[in-house]
PDB file of N, CA and C in Angstrom:
ATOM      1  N   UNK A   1      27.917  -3.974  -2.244  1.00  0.00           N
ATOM      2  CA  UNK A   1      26.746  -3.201  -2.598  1.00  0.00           C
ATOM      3  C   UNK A   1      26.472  -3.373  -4.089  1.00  0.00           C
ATOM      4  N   UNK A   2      25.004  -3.571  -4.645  1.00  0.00           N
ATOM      5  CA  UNK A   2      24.710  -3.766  -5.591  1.00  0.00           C
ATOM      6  C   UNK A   2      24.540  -2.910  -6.598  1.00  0.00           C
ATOM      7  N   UNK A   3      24.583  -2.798  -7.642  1.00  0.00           N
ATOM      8  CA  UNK A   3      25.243  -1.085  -8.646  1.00  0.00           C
ATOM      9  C   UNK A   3      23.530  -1.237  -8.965  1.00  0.00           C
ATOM     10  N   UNK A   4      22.786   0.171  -9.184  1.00  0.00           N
ATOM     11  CA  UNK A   4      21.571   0.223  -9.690  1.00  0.00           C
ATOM     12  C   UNK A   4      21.774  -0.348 -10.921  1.00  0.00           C
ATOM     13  N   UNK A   5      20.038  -0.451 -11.420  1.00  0.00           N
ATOM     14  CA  UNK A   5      19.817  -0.897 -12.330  1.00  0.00           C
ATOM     15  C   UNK A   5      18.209  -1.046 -12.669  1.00  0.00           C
ATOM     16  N   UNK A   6      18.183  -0.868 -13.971  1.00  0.00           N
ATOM     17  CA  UNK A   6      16.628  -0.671 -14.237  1.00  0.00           C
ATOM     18  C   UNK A   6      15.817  -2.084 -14.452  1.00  0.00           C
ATOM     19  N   UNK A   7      14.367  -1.973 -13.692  1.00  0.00           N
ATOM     20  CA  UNK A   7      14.114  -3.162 -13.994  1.00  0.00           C
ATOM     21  C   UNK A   7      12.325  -2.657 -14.238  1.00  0.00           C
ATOM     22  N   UNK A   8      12.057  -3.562 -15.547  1.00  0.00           N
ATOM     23  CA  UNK A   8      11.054  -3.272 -16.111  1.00  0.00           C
ATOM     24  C   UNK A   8       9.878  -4.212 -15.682  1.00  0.00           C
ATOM     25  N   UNK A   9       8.955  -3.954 -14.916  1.00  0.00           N
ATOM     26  CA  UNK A   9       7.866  -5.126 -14.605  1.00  0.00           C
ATOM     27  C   UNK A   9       6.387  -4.927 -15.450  1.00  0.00           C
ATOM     28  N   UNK A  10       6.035  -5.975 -15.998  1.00  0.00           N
ATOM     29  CA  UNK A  10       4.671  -6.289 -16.759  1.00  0.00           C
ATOM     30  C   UNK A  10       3.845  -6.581 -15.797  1.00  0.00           C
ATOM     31  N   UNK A  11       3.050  -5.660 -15.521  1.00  0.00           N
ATOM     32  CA  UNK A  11       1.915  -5.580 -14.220  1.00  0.00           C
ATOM     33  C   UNK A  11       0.783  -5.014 -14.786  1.00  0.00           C
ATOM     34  N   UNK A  12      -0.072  -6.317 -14.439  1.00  0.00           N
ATOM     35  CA  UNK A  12      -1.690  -7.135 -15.247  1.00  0.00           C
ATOM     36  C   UNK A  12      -2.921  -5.733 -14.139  1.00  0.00           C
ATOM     37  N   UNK A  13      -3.956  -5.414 -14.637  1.00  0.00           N
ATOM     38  CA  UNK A  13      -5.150  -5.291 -14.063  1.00  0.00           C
ATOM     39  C   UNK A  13      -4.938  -3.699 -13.319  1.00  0.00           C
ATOM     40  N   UNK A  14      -4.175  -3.173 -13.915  1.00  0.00           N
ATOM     41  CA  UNK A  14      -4.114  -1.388 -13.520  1.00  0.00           C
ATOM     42  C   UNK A  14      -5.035  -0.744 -14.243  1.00  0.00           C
ATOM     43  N   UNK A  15      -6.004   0.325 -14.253  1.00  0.00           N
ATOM     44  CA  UNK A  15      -6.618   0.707 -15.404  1.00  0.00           C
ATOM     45  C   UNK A  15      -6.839   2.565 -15.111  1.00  0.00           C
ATOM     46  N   UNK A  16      -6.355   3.209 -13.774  1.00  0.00           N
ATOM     47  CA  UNK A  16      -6.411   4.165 -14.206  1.00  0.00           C
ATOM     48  C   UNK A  16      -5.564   4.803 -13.290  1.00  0.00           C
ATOM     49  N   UNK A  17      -5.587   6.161 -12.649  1.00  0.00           N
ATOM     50  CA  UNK A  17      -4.549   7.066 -12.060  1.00  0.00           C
ATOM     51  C   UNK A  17      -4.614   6.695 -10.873  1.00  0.00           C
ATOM     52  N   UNK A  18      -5.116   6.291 -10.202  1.00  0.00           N
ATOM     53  CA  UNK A  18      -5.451   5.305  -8.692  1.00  0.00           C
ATOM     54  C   UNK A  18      -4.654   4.051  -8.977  1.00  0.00           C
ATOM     55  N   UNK A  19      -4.243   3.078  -9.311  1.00  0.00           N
ATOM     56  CA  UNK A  19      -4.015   2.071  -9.994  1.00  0.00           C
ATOM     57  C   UNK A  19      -2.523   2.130 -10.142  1.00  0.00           C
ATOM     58  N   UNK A  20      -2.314   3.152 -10.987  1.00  0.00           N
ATOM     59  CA  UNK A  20      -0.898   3.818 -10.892  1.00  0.00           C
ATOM     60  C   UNK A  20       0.001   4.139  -9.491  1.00  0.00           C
ATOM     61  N   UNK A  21      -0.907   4.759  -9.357  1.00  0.00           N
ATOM     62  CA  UNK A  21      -0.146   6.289  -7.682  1.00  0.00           C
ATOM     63  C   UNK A  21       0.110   4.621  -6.697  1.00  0.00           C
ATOM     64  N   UNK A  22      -0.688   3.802  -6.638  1.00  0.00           N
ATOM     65  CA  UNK A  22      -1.087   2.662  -5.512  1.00  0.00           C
ATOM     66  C   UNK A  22       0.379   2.193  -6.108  1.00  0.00           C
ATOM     67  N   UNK A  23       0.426   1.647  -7.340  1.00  0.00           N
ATOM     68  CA  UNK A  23       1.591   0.444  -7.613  1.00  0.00           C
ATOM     69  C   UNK A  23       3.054   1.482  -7.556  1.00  0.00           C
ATOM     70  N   UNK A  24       3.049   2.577  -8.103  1.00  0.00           N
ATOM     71  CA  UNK A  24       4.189   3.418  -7.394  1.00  0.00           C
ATOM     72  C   UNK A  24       4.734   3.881  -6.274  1.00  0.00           C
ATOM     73  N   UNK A  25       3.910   4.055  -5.377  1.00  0.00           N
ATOM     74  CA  UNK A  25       3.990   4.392  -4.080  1.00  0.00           C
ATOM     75  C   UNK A  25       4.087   2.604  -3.573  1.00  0.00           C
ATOM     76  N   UNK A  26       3.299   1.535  -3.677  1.00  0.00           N
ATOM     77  CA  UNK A  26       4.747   0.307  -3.218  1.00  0.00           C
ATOM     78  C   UNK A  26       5.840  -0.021  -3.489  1.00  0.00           C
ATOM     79  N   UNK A  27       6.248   0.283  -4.467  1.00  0.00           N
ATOM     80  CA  UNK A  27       7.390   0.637  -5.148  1.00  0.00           C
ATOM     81  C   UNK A  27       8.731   0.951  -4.671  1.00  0.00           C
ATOM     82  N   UNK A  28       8.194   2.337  -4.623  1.00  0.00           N
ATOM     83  CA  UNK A  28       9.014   3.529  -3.880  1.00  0.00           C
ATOM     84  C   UNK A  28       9.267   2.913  -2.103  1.00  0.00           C
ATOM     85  N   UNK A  29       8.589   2.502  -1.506  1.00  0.00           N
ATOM     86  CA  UNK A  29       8.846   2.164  -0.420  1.00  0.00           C
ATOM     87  C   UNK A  29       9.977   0.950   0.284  1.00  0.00           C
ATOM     88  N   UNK A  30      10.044   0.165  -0.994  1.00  0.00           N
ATOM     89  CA  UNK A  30      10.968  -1.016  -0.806  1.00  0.00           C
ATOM     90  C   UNK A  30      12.524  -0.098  -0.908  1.00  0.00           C
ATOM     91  N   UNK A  31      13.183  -1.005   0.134  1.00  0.00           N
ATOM     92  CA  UNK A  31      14.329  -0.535   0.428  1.00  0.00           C
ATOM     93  C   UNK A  31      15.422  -0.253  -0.866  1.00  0.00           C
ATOM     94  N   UNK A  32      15.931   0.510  -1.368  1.00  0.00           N
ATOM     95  CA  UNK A  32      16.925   0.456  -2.528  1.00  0.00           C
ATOM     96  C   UNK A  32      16.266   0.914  -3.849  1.00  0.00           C
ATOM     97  N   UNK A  33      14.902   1.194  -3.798  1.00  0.00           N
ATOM     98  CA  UNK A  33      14.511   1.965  -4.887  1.00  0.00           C
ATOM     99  C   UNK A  33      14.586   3.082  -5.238  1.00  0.00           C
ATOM    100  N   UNK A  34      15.383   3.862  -6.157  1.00  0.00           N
ATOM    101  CA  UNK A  34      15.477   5.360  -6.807  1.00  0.00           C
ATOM    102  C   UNK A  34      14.292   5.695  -6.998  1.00  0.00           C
ATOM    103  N   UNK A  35      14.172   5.602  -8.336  1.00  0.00           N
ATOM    104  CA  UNK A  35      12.637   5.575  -8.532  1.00  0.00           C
ATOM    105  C   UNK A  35      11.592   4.384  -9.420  1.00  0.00           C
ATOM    106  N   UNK A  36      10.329   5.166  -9.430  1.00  0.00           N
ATOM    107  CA  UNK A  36       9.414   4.146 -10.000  1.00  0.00           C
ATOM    108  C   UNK A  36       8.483   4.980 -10.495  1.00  0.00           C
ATOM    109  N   UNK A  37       8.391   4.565 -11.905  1.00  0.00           N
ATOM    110  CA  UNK A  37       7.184   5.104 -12.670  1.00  0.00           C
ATOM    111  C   UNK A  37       6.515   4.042 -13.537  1.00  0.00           C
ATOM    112  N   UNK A  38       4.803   4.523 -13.290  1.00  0.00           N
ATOM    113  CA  UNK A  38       3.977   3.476 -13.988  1.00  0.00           C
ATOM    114  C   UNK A  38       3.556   3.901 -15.789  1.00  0.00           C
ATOM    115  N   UNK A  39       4.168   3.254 -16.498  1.00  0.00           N
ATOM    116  CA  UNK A  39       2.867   3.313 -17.641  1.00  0.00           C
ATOM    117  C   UNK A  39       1.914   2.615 -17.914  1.00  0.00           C
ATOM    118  N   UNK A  40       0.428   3.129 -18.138  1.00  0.00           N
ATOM    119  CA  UNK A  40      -0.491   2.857 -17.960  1.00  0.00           C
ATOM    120  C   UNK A  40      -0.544   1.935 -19.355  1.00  0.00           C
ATOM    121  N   UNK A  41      -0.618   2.720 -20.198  1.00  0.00           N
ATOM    122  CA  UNK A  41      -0.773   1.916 -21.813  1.00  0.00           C
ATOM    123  C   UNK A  41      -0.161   1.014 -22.085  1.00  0.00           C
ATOM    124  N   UNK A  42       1.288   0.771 -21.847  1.00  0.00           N
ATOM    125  CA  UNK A  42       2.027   0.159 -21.954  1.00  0.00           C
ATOM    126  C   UNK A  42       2.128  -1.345 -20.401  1.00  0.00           C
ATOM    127  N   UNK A  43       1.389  -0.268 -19.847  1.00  0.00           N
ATOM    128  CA  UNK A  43       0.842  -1.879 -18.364  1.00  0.00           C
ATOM    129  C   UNK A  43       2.343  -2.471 -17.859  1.00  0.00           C
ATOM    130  N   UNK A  44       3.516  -1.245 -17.528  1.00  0.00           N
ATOM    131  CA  UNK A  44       4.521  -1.522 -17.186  1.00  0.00           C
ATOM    132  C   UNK A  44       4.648  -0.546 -16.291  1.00  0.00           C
ATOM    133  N   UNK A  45       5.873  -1.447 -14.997  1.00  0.00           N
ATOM    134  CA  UNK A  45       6.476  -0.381 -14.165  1.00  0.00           C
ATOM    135  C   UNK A  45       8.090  -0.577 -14.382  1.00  0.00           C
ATOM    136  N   UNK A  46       8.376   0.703 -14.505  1.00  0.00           N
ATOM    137  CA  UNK A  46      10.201   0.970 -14.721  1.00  0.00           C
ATOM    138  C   UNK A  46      10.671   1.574 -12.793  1.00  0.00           C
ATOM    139  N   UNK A  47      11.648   0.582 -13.080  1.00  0.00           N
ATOM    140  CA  UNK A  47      12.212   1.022 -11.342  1.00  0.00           C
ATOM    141  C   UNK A  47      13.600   0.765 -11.285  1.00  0.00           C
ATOM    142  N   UNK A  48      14.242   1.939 -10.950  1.00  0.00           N
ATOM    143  CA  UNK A  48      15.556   2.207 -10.969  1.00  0.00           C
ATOM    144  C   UNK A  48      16.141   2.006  -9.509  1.00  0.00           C
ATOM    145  N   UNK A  49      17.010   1.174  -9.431  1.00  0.00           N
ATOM    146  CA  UNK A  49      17.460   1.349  -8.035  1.00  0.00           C
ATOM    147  C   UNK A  49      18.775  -0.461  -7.457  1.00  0.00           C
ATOM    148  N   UNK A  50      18.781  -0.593  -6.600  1.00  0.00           N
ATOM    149  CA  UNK A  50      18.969  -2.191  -6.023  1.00  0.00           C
ATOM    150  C   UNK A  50      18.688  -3.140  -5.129  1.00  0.00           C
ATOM    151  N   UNK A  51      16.963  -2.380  -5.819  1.00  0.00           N
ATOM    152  CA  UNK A  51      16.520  -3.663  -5.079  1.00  0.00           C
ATOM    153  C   UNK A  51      16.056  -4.775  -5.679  1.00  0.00           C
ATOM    154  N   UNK A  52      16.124  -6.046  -5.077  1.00  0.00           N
ATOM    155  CA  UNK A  52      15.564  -7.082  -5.590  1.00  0.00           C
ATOM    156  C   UNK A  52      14.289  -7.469  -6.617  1.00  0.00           C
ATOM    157  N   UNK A  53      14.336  -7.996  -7.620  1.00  0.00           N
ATOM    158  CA  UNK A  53      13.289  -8.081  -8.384  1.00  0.00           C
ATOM    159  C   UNK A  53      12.066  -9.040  -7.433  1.00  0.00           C
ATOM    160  N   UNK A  54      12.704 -10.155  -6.988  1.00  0.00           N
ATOM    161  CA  UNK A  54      11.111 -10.592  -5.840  1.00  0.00           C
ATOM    162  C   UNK A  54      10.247  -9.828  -5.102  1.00  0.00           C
ATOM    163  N   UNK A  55      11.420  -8.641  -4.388  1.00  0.00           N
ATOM    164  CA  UNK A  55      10.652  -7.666  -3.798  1.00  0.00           C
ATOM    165  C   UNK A  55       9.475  -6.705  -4.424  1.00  0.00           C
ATOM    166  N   UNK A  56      10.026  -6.380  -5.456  1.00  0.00           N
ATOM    167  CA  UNK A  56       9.422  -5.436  -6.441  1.00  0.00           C
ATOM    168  C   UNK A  56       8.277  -6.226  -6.808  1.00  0.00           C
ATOM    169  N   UNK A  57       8.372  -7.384  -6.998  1.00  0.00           N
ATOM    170  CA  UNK A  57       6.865  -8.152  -7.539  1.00  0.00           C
ATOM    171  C   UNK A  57       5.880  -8.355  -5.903  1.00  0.00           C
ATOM    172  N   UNK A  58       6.847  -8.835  -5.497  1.00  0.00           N
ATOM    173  CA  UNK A  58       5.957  -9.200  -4.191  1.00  0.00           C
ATOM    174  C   UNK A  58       5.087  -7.827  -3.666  1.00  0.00           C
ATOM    175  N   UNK A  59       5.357  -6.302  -3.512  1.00  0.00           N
ATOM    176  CA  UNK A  59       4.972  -5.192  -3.455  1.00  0.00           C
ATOM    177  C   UNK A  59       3.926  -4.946  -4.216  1.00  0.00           C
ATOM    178  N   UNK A  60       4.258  -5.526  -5.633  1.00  0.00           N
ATOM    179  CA  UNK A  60       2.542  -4.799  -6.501  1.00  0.00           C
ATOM    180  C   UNK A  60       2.261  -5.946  -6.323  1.00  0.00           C
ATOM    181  N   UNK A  61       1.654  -7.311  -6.147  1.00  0.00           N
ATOM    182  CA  UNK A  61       1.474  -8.121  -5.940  1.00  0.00           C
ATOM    183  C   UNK A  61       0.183  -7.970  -4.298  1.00  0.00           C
ATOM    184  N   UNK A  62       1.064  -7.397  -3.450  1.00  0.00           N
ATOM    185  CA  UNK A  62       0.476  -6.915  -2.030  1.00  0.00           C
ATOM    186  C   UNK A  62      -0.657  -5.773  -2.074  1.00  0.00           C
ATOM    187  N   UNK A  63      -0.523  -4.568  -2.924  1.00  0.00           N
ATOM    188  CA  UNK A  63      -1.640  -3.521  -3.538  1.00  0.00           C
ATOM    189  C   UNK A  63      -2.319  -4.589  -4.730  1.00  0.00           C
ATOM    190  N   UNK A  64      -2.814  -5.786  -4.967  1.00  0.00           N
ATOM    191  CA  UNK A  64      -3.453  -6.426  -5.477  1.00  0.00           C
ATOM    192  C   UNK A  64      -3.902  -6.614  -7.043  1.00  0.00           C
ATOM    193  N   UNK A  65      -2.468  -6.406  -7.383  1.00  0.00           N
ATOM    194  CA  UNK A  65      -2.378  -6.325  -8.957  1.00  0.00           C
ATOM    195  C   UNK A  65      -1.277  -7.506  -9.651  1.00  0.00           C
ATOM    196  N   UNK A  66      -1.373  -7.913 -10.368  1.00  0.00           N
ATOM    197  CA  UNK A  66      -0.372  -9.057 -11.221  1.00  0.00           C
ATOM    198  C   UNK A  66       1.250  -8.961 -11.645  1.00  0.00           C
ATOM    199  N   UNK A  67       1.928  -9.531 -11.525  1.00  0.00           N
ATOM    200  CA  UNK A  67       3.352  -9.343 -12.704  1.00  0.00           C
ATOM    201  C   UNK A  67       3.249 -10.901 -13.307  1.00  0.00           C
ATOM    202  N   UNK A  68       3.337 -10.503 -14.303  1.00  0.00           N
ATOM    203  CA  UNK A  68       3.310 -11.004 -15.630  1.00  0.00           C
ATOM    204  C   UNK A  68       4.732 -11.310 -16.197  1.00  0.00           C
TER     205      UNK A  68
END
């Protein structure tokens, strides 16, 4: 089993609280994620947990937004 760990994603074309809730809530759904929070200003998502970083991109990627 894989020990958590934080992983920071640069995710392009979010611009407001809709944008957010959408790329957190795919997030949250992938298997092994603690949590996930978006900053908007900063155009990053922090996600604590063990799951895979492909997954995590492939997810905001699927709600139709970028990683960078």
């Amino acid at each position: 089993m894989s020990q958590a760990a934080e992983i920071v994603l640069k995710v392009e074309g979010m611009s407001c609280g809709h944008c957010k809730m959408s790329v957190e809530k795919a997030l949250q759904a992938i298997p092994g994620v603690v949590s996930a929070s978006v900053d908007l200003e900063k155009k990053e998502a922090l996600v604590t947990g063990t799951a895979a970083r492909d997954a995590l991109v492939k997810a905001v990627e699927d709600v139709g937004f970028d990683v960078v």
